[in-house]
C-alpha atoms as a PDB file:
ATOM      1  CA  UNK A   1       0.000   0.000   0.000  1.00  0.00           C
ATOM      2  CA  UNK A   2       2.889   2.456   1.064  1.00  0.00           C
ATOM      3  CA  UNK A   3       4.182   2.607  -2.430  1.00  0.00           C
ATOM      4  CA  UNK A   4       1.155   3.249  -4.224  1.00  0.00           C
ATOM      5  CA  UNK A   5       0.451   5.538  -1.416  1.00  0.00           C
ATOM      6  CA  UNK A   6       4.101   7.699  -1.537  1.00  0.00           C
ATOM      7  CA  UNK A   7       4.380   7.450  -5.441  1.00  0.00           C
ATOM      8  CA  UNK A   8       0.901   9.643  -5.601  1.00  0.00           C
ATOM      9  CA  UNK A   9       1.721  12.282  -3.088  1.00  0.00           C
ATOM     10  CA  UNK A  10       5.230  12.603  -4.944  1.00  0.00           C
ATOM     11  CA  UNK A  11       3.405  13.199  -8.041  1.00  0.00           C
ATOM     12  CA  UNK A  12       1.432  15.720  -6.526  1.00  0.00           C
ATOM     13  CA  UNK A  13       4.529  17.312  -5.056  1.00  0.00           C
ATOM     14  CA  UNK A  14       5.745  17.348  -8.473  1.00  0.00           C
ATOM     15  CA  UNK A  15       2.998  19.122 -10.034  1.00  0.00           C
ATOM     16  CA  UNK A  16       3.273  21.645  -6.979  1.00  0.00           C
ATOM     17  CA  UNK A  17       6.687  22.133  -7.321  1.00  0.00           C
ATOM     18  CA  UNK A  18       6.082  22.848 -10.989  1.00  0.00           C
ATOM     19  CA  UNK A  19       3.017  25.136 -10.467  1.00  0.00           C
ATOM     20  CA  UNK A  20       4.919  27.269  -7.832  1.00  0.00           C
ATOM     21  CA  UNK A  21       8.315  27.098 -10.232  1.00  0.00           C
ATOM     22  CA  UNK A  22       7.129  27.835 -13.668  1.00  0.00           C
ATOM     23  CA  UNK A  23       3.211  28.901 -13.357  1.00  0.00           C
ATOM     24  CA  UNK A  24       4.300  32.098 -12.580  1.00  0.00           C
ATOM     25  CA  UNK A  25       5.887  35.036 -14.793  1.00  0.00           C
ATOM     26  CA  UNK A  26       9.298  35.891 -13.854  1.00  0.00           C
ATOM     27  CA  UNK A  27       8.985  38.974 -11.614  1.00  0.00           C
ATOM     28  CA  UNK A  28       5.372  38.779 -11.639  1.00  0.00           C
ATOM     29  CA  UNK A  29       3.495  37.410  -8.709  1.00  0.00           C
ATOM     30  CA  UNK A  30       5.892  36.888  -6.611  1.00  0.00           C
ATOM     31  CA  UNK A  31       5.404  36.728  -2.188  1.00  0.00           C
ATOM     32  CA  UNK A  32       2.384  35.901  -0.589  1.00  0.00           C
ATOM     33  CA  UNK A  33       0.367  35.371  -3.838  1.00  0.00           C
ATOM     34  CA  UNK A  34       2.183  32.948  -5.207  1.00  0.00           C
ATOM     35  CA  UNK A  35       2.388  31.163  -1.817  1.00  0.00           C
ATOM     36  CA  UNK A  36      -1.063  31.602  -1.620  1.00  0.00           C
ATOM     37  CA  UNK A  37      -2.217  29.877  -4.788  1.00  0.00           C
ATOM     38  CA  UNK A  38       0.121  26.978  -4.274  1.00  0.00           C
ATOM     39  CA  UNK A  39      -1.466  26.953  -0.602  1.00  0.00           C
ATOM     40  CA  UNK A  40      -4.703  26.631  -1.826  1.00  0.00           C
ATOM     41  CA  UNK A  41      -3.714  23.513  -4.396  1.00  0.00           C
ATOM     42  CA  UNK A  42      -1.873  22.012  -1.573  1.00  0.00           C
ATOM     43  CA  UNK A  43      -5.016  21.457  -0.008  1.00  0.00           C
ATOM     44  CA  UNK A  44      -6.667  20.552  -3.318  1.00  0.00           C
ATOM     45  CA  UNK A  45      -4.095  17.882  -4.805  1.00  0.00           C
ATOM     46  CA  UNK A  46      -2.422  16.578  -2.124  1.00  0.00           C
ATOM     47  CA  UNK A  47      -6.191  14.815  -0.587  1.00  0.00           C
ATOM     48  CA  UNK A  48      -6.763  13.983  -4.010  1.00  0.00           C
ATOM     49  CA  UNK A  49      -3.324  12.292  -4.547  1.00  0.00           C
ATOM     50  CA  UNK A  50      -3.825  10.238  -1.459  1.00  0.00           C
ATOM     51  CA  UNK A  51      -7.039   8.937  -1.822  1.00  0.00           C
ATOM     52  CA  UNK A  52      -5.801   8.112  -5.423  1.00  0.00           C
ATOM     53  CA  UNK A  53      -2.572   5.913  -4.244  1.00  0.00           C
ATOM     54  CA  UNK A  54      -5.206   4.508  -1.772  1.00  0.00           C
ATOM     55  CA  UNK A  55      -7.562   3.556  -4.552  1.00  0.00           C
ATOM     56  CA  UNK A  56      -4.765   2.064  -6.761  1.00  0.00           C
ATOM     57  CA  UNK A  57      -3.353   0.193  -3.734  1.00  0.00           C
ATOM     58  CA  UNK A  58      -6.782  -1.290  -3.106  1.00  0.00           C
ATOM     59  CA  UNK A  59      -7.018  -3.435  -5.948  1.00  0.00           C
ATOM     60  CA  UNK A  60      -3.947  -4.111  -6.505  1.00  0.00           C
ATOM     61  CA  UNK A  61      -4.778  -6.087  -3.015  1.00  0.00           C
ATOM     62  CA  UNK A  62      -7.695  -7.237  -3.997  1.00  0.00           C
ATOM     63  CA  UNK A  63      -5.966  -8.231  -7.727  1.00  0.00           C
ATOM     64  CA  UNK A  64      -3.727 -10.226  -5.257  1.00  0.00           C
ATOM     65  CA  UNK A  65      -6.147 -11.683  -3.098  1.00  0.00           C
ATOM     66  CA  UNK A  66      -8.518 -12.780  -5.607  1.00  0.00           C
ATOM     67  CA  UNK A  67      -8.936 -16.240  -4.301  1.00  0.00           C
ATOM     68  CA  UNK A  68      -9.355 -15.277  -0.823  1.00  0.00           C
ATOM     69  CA  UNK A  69     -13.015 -13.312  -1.599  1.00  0.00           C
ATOM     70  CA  UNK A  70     -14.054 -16.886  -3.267  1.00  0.00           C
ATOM     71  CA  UNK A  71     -15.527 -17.513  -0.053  1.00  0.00           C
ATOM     72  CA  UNK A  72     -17.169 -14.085   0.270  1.00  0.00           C
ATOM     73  CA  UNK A  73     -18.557 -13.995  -3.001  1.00  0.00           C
ATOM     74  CA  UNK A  74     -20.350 -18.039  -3.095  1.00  0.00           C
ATOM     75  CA  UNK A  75     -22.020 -16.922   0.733  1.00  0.00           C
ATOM     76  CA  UNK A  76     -23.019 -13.859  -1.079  1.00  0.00           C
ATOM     77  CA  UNK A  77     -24.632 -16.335  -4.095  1.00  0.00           C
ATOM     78  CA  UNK A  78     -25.884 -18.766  -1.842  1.00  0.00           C
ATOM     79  CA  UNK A  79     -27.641 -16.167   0.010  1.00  0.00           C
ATOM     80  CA  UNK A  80     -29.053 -14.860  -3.176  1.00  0.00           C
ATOM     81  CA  UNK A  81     -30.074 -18.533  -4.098  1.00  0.00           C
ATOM     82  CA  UNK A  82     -32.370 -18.730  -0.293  1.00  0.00           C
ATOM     83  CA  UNK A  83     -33.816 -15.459  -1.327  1.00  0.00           C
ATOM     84  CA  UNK A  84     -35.165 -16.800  -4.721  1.00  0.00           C
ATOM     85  CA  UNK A  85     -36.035 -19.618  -3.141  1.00  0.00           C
ATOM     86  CA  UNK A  86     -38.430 -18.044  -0.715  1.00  0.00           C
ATOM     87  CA  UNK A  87     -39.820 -15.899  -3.783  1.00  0.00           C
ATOM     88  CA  UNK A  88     -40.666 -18.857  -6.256  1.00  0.00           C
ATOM     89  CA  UNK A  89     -42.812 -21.837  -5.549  1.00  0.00           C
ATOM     90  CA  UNK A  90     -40.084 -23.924  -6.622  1.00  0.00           C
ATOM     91  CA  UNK A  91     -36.567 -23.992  -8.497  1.00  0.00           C
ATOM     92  CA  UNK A  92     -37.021 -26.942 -10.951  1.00  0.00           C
ATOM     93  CA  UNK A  93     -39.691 -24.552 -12.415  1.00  0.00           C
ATOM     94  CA  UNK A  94     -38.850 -22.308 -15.426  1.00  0.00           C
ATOM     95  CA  UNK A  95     -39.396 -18.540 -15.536  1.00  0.00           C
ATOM     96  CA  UNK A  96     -39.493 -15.826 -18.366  1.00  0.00           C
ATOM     97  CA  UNK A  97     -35.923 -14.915 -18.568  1.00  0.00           C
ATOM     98  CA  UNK A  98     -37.659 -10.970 -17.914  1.00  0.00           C
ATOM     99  CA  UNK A  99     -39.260 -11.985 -15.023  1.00  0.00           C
ATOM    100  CA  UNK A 100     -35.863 -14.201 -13.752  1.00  0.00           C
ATOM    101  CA  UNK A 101     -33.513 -11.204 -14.715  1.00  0.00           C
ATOM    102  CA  UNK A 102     -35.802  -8.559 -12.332  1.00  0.00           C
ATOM    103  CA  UNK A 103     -36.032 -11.235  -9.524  1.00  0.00           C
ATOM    104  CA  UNK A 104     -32.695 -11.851  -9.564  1.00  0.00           C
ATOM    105  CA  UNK A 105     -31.726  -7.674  -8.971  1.00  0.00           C
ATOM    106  CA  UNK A 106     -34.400  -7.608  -6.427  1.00  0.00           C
ATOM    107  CA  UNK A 107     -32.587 -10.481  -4.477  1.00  0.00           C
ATOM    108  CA  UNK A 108     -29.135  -9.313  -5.288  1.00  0.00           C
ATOM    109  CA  UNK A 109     -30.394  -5.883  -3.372  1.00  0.00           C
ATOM    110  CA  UNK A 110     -31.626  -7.388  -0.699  1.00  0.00           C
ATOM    111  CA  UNK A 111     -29.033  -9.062   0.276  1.00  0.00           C
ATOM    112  CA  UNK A 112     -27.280  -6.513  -0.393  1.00  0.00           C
ATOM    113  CA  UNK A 113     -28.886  -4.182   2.177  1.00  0.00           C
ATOM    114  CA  UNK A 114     -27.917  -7.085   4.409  1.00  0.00           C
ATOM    115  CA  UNK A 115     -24.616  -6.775   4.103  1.00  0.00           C
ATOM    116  CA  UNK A 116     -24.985  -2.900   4.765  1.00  0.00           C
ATOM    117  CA  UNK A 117     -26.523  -3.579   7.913  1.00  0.00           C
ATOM    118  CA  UNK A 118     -23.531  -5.053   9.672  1.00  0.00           C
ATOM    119  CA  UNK A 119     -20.762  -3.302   7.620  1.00  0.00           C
ATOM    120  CA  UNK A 120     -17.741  -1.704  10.019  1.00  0.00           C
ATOM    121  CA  UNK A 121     -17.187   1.868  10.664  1.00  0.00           C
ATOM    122  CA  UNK A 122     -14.468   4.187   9.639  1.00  0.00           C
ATOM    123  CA  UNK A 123     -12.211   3.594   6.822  1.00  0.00           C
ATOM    124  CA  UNK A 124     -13.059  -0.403   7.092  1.00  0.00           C
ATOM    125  CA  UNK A 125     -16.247   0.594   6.225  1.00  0.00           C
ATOM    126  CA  UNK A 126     -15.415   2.040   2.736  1.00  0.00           C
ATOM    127  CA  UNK A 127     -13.217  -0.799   1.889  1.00  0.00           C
ATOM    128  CA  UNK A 128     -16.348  -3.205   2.672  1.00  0.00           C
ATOM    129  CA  UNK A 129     -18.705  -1.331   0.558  1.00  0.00           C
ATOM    130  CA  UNK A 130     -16.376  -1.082  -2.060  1.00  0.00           C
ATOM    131  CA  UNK A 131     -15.728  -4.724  -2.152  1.00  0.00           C
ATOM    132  CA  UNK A 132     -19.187  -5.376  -1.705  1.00  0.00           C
ATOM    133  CA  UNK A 133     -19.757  -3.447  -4.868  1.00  0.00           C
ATOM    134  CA  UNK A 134     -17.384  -5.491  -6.399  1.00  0.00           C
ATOM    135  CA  UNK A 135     -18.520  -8.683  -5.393  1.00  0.00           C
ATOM    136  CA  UNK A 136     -22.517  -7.310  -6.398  1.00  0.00           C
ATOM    137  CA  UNK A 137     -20.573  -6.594  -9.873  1.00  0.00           C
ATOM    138  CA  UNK A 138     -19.023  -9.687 -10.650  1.00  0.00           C
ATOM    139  CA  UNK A 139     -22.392 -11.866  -9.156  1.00  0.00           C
ATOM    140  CA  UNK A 140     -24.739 -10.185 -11.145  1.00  0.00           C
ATOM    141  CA  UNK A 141     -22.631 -10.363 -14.284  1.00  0.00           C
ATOM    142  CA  UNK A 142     -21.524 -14.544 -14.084  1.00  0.00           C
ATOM    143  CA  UNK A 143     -25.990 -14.766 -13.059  1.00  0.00           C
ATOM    144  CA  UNK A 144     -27.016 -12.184 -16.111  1.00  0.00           C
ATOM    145  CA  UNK A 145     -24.998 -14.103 -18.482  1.00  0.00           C
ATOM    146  CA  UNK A 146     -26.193 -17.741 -17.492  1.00  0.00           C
ATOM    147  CA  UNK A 147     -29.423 -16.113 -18.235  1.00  0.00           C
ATOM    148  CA  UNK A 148     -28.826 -14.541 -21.354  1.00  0.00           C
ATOM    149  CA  UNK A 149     -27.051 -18.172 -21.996  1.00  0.00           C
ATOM    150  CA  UNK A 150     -30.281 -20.278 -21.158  1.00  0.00           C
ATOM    151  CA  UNK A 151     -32.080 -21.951 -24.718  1.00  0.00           C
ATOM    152  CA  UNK A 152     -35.737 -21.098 -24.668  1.00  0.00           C
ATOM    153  CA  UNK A 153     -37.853 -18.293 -23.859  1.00  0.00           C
ATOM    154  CA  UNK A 154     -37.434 -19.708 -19.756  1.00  0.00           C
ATOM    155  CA  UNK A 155     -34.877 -20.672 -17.687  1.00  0.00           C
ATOM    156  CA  UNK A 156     -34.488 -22.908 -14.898  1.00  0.00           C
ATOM    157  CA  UNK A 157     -33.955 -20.712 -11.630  1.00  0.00           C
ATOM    158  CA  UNK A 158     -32.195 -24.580 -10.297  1.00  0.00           C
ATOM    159  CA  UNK A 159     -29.864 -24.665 -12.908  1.00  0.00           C
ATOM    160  CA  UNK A 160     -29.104 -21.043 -12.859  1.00  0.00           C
ATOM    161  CA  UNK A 161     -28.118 -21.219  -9.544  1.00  0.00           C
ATOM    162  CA  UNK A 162     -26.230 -25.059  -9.884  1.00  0.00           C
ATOM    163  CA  UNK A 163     -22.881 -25.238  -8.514  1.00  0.00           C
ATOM    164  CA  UNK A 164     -22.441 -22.062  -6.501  1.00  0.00           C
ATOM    165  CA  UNK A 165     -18.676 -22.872  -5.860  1.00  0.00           C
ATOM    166  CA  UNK A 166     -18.192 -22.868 -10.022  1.00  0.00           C
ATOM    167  CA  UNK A 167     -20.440 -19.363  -9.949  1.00  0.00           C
ATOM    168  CA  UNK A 168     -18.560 -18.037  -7.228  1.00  0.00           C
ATOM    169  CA  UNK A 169     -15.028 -18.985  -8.805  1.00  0.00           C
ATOM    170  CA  UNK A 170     -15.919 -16.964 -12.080  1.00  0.00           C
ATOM    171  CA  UNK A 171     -17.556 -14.045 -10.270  1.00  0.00           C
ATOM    172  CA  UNK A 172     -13.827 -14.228  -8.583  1.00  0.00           C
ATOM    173  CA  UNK A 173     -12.313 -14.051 -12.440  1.00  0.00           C
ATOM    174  CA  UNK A 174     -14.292 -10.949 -12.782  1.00  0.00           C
ATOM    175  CA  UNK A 175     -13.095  -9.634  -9.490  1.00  0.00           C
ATOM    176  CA  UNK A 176      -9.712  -9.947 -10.853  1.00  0.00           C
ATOM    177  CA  UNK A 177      -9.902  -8.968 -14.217  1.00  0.00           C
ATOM    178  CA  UNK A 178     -12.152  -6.094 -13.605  1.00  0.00           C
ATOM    179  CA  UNK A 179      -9.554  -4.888 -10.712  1.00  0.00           C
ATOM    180  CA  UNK A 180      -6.783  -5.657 -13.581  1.00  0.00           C
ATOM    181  CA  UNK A 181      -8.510  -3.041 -15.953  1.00  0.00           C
ATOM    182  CA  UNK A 182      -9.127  -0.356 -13.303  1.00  0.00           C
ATOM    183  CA  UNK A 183      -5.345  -0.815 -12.033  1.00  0.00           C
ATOM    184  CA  UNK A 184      -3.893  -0.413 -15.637  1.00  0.00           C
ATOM    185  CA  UNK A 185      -6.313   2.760 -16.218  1.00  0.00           C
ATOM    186  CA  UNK A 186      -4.913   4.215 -12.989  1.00  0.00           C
ATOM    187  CA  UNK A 187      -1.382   3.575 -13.652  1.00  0.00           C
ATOM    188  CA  UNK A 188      -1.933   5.020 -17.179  1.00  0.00           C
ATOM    189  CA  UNK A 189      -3.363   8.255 -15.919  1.00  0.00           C
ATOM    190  CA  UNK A 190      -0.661   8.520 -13.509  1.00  0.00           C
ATOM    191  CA  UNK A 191       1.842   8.068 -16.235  1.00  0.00           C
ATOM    192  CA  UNK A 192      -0.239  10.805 -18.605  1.00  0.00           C
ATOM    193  CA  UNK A 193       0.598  13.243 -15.677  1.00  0.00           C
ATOM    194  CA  UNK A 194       4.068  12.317 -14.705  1.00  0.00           C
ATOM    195  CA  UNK A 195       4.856  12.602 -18.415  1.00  0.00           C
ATOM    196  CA  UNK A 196       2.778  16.020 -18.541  1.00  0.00           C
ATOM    197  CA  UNK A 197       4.728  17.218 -15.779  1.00  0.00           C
ATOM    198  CA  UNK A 198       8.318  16.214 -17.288  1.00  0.00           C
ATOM    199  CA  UNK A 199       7.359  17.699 -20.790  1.00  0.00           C
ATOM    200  CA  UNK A 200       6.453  21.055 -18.456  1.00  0.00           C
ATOM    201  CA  UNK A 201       9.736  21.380 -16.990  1.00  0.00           C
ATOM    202  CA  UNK A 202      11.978  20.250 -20.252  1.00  0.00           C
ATOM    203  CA  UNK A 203      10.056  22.792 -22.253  1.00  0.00           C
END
């Protein structure tokens, strides 16, 4: 985390440095307005910058530790399977895929909002939503694409929900590939600034 964490506030220090160096006309601005605008970005960029290494450092964890949410993610399905179950008069019977797809984003918010319920407080708290969101994400995407995958105009709420440890093992595959993108988006735009920054001072 402390990389991720360091190598964003140095960028930001960078682009300070810069803005306080060569933002200003020689002779012009010089004193307490120039310490005042790079003040006020200071408290600007420097939040920004942190919360940014935090993000990256986030999933490159959860990247990492793809395996270990396995387990989080097939409770979260299984729970999602006992709230269908309660809903339908049984699960060997077919359903409109419509009528499957809205059931099954009715149950994934309910169980949902049960999650919410006992999340931690502070900062923990964040991370859990945001791997919750995650975990909704990847869930909703392996269930929406057995549906879309069913033959016929039903589909078989039993054998969309068969094997929870195979659902739960690709909703982890989304996990990481989904955390893959986002990382490789934030190291690009970190690289679009660094380079920015560089190309300032050179020029």
């Amino acid at each position: 985390m402390l990389p991720y964490v360091f190598g964003s506030m140095a960028l930001a220090a960078l682009g300070l440095i810069c803005v306080y160096k060569f933002a200003f006309a020689p002779g012009v601005y010089r004193g307490a307005a120039q310490m005042w605008v790079t003040g006020i970005l200071c408290v600007i960029y420097l939040p920004l910058s942190f919360f940014y290494g935090m993000f990256l450092a986030f999933l490159s964890t959860l990247r990492a530790l793809a395996g270990v949410t396995e387990e989080a993610v097939a409770d979260f399905i299984l729970r999602l399977k006992k709230y269908t179950e309660h809903k339908v008069h049984s699960m060997k019977d077919g359903l409109p895929k419509e009528q499957a797809q809205i059931l099954l984003n009715a149950g994934i918010k309910e169980v949902s909002a049960q999650y919410n319920a006992y999340r931690p407080a502070g900062i923990a708290r964040a991370l859990s939503a945001f791997l919750l969101s995650f975990i909704v994400y990847a869930s909703r995407k392996v269930l929406l694409s057995k549906i879309r995958r069913g033959s016929g105009a039903e589909i078989s709420l039993g054998l969309m929900f068969a094997g929870p440890q195979a659902l739960a093992a690709a909703a982890v595959l989304n996990l990481k590939l989904t955390a893959t993108i986002f990382l490789v988006l934030g190291w690009s735009f970190g690289l679009i600034i660094l380079s920015g920054l560089m190309i300032f001072i050179i020029l």
